[in-house]
C-alpha atoms as a PDB file:
ATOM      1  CA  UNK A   1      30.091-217.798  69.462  1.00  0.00           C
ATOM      2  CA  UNK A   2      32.433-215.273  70.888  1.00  0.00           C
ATOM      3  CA  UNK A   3      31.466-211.981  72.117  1.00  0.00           C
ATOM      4  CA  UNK A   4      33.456-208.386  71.415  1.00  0.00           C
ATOM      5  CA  UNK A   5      33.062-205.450  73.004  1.00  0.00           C
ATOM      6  CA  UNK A   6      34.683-202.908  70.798  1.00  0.00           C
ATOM      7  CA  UNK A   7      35.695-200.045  72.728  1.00  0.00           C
ATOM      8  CA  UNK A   8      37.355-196.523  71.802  1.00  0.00           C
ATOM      9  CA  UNK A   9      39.955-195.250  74.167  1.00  0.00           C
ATOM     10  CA  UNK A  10      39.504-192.225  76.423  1.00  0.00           C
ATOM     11  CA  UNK A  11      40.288-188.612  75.309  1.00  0.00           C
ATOM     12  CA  UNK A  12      43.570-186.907  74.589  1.00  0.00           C
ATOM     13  CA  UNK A  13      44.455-183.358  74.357  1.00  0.00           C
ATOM     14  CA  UNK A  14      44.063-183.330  70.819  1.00  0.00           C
ATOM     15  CA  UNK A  15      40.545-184.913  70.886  1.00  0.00           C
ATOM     16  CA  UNK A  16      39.735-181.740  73.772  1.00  0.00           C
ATOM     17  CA  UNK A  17      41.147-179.262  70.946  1.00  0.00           C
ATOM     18  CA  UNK A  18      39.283-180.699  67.763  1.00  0.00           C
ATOM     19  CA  UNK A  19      42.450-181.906  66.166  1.00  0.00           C
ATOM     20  CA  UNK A  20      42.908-184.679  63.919  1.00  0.00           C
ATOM     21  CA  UNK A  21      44.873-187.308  64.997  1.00  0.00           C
ATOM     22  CA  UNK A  22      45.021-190.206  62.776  1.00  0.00           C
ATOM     23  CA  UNK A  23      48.237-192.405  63.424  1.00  0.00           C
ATOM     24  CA  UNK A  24      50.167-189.410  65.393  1.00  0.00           C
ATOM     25  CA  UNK A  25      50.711-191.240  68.398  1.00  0.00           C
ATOM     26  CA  UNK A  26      49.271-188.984  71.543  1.00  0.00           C
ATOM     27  CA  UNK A  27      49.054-190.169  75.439  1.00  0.00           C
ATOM     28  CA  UNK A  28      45.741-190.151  76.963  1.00  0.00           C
ATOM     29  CA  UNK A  29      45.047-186.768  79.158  1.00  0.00           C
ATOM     30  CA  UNK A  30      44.104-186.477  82.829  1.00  0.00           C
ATOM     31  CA  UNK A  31      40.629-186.596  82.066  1.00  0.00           C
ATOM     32  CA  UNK A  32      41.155-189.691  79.541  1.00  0.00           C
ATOM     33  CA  UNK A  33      42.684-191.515  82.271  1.00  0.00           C
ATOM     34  CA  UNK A  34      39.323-191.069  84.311  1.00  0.00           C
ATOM     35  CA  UNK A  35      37.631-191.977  81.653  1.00  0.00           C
ATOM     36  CA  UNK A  36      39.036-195.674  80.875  1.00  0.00           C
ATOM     37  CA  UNK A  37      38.867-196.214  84.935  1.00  0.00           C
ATOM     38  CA  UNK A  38      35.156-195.521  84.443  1.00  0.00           C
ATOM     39  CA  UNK A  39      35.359-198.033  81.624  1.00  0.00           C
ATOM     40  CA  UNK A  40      37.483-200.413  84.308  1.00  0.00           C
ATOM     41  CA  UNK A  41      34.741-200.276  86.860  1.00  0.00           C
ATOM     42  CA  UNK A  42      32.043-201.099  83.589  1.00  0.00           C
ATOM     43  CA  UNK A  43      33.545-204.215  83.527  1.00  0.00           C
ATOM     44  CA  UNK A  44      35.098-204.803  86.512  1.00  0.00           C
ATOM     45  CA  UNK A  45      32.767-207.953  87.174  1.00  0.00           C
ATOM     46  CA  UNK A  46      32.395-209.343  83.961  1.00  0.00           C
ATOM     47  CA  UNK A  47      34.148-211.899  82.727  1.00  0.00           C
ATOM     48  CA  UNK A  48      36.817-211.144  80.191  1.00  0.00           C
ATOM     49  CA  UNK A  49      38.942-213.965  78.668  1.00  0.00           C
ATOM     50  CA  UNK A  50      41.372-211.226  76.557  1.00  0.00           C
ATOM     51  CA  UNK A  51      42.138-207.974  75.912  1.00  0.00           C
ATOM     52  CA  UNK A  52      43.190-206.642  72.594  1.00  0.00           C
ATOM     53  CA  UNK A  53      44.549-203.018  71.372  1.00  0.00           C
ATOM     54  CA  UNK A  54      45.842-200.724  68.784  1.00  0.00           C
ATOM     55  CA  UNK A  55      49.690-200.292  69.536  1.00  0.00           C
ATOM     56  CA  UNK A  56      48.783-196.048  69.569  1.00  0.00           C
ATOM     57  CA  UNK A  57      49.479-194.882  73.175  1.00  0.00           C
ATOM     58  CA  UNK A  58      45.732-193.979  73.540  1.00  0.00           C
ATOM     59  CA  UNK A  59      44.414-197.087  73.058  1.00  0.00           C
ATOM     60  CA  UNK A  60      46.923-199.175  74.858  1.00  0.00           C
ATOM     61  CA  UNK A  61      46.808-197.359  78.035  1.00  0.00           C
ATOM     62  CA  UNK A  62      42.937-197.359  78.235  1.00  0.00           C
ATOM     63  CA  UNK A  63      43.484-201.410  77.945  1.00  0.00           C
ATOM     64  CA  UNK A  64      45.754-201.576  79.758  1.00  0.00           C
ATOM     65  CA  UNK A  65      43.493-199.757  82.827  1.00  0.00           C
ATOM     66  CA  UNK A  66      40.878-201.572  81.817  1.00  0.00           C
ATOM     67  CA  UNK A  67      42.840-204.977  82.222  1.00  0.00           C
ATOM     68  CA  UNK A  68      44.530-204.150  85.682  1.00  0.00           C
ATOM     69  CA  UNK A  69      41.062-205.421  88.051  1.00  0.00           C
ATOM     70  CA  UNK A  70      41.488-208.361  85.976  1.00  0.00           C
ATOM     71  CA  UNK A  71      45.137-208.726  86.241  1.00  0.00           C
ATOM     72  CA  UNK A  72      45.247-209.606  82.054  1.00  0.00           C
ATOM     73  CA  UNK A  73      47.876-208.992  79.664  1.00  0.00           C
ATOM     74  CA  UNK A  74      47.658-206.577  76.657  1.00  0.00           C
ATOM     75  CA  UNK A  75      47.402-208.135  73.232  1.00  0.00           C
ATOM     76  CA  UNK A  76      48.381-205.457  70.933  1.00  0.00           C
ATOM     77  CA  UNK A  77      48.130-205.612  66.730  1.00  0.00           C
ATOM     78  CA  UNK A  78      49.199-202.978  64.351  1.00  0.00           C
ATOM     79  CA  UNK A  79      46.522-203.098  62.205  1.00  0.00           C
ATOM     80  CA  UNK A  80      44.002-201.741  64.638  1.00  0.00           C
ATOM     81  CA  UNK A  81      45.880-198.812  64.481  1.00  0.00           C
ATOM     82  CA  UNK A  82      43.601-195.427  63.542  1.00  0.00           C
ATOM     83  CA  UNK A  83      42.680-195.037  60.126  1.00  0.00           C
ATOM     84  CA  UNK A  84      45.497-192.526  58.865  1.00  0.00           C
ATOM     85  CA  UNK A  85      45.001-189.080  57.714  1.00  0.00           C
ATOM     86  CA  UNK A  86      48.371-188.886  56.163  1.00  0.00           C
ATOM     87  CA  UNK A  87      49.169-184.636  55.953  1.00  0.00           C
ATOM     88  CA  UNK A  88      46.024-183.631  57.401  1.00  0.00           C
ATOM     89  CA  UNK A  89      46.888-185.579  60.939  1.00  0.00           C
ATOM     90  CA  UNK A  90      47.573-182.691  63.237  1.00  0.00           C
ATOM     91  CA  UNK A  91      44.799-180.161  61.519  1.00  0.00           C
ATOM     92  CA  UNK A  92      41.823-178.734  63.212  1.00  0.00           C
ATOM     93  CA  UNK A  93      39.054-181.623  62.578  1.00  0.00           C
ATOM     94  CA  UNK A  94      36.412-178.220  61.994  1.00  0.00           C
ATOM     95  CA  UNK A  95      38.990-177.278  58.912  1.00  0.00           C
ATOM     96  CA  UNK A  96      38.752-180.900  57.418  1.00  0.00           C
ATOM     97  CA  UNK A  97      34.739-180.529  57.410  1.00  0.00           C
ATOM     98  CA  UNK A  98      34.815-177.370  56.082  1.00  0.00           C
ATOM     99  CA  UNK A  99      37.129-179.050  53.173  1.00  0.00           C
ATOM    100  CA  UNK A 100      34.905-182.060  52.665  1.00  0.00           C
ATOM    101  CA  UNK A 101      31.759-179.989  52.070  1.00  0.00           C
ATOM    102  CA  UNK A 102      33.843-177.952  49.991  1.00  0.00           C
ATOM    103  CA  UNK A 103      34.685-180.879  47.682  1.00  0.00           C
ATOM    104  CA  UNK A 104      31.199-182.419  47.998  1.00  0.00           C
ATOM    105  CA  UNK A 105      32.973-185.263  50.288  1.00  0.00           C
ATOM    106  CA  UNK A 106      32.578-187.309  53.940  1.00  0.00           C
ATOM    107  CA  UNK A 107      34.287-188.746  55.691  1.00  0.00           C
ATOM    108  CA  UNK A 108      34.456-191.779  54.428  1.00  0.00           C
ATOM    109  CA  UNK A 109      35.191-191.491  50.530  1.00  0.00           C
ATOM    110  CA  UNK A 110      38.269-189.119  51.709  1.00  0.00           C
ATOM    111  CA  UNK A 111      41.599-190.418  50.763  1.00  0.00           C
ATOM    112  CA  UNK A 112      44.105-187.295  52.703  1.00  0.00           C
ATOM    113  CA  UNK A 113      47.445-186.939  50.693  1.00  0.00           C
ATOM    114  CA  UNK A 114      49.674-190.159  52.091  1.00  0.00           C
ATOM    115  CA  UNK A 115      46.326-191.255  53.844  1.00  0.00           C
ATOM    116  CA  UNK A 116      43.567-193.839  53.168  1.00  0.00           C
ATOM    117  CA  UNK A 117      39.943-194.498  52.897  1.00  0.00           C
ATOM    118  CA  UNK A 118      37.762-195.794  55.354  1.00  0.00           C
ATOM    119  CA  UNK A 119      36.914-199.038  53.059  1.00  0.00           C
ATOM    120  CA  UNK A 120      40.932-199.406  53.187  1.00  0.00           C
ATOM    121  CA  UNK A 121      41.116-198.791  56.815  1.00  0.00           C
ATOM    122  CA  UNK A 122      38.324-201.378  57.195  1.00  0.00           C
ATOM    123  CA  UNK A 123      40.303-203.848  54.510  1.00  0.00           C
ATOM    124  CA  UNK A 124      43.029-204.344  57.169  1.00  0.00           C
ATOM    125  CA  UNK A 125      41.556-204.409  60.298  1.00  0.00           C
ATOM    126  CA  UNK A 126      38.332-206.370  59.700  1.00  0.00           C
ATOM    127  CA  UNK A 127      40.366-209.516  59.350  1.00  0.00           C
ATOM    128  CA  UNK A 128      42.517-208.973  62.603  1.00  0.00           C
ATOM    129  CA  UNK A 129      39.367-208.685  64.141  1.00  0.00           C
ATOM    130  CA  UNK A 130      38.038-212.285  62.828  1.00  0.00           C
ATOM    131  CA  UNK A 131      41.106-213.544  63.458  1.00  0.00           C
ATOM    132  CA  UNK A 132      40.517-213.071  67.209  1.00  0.00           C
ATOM    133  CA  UNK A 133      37.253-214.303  66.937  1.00  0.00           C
ATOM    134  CA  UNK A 134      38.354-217.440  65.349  1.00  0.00           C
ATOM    135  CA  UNK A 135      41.253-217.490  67.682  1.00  0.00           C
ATOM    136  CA  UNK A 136      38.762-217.424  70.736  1.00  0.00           C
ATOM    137  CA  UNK A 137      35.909-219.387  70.342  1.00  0.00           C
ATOM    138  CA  UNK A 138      32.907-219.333  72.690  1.00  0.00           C
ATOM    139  CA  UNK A 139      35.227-216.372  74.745  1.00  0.00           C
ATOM    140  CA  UNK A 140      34.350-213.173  75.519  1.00  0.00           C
ATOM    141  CA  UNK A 141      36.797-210.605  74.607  1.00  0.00           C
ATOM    142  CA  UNK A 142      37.734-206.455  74.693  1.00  0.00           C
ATOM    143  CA  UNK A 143      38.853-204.626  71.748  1.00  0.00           C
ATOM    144  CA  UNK A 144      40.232-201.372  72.441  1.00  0.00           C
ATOM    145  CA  UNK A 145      40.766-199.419  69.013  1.00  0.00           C
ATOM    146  CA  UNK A 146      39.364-195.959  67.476  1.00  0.00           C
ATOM    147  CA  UNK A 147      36.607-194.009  65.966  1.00  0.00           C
ATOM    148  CA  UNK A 148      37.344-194.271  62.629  1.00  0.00           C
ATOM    149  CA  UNK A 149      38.175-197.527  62.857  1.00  0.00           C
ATOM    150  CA  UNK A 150      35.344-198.386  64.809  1.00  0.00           C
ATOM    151  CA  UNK A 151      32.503-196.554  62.506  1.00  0.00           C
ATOM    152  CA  UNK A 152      34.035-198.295  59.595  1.00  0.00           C
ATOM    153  CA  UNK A 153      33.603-201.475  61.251  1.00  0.00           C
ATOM    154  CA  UNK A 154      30.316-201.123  62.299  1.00  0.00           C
ATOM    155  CA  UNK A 155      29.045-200.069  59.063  1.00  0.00           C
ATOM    156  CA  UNK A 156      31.365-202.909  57.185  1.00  0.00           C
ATOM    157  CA  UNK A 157      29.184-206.077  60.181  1.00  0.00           C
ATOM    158  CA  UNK A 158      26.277-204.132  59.661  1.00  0.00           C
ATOM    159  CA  UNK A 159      25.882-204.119  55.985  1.00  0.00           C
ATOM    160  CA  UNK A 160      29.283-205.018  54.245  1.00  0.00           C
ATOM    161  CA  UNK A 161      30.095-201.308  53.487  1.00  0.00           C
ATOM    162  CA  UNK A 162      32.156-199.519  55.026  1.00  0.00           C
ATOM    163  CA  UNK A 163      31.306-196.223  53.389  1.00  0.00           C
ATOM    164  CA  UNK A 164      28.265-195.542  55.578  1.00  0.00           C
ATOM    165  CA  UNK A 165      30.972-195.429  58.903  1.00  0.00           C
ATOM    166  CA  UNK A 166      30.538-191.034  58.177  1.00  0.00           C
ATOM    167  CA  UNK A 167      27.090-192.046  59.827  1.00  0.00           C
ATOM    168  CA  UNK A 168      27.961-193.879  63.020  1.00  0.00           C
ATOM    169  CA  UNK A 169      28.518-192.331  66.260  1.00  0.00           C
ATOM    170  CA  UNK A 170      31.787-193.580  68.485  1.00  0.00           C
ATOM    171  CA  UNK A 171      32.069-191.632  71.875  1.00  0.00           C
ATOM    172  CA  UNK A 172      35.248-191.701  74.059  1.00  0.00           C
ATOM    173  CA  UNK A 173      35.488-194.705  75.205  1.00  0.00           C
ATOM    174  CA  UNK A 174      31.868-196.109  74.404  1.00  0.00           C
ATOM    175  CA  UNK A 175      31.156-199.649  73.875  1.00  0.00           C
ATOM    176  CA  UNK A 176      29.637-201.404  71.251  1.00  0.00           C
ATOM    177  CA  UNK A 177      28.458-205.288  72.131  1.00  0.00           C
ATOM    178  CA  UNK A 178      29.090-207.467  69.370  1.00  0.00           C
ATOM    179  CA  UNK A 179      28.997-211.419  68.437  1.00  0.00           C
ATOM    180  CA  UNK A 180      30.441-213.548  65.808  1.00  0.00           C
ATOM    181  CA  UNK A 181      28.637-216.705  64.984  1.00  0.00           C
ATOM    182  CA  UNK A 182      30.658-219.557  63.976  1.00  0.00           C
ATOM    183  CA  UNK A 183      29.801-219.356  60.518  1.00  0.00           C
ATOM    184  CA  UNK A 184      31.382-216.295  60.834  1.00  0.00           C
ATOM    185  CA  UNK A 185      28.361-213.688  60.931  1.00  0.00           C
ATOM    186  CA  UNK A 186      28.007-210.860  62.987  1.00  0.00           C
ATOM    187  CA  UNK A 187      25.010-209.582  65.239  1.00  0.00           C
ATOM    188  CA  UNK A 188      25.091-205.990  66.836  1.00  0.00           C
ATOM    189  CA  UNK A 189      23.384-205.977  69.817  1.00  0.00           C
ATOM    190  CA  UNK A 190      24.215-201.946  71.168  1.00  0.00           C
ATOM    191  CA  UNK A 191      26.421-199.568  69.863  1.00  0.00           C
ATOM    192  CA  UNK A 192      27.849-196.058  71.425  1.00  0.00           C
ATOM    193  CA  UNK A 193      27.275-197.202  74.826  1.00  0.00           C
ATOM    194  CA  UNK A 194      28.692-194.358  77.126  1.00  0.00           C
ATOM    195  CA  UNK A 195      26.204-195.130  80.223  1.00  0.00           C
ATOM    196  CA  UNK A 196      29.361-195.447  82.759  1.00  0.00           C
ATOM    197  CA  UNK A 197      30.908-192.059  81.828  1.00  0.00           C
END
């Protein structure tokens, strides 16, 4: 069995001003960086056996934080990158909304102009994430990735469809405990955890 905690990293000035990021690749802000040391001291006791992240600056620098007390290296894989947004990345998230309603859409079904799907978000980084699992057996390990990627995920272990991620919650830099059984199924046990912010 090996246990995940799938994390989101801390905020950015673009999550502060409601804009879309996607795969734009933005730094964490002052107030980020406070948040992934509160993640730090979270698990500052436990005992981690590796540390994985999304190559966007966002995620790796709240791993990285969170790694220093341990004194771990950084694994990071390209697809855990953010689900992409293609033209819309940059646009006001509340102008998105308004669009989806418009078209009778979520989140999820959305495919942005040179973007993709959650299910096709989901189709690439499921597998990196059993391939970590299968790479680490009976470890415990970080994953330090996004919200769209995360919802997707959760809704994809929870009941093999990703297009119910529009209803799943993913706070800056919450935690969701999960574990993968050798037979390769997955049990939740919490999800959105944001008790050390």
């Amino acid at each position: 069995m090996t246990q995940v905690f799938l994390t989101r990293h801390g905020e950015t000035k673009y999550n502060h001003r409601g804009v879309e990021m996607g795969q734009l690749d933005i730094p964490l802000s002052d107030h980020g960086r406070e948040q992934a040391r509160d993640l730090a001291t979270r698990f500052q006791h436990a005992t981690i056996d590796a540390i994985f992240t999304s190559p966007l600056q966002r995620s790796r620098e709240t791993a990285k934080i969170l790694a220093e007390p341990h004194g771990m290296a950084v694994t990071s894989g390209e697809r855990l990158k953010e689900r992409s947004c293609g033209d819309m990345e940059g646009e006001k998230t509340e102008r998105i909304e308004k669009m989806l309603v418009e078209n009778d859409r979520n989140w999820s079904d959305w495919e942005p102009d040179g973007g993709e799907t959650r299910a096709q978000a989901v189709a690439r980084a499921r597998p990196v994430l059993e391939d970590i699992c299968n790479s680490n057996p009976d470890s415990r390990v970080v994953v330090v990735a996004h919200s769209g990627i995360n919802k997707g995920l959760l809704a994809s272990l929870i009941c093999e469809d990703a297009s119910f991620g529009h209803r799943v919650k993913q706070g800056l830099t919450c935690i969701n405990e999960l574990e993968y059984q050798a037979d390769g199924t997955w049990r939740v046990h919490t999800m959105n955890d944001t008790a050390h912010l």
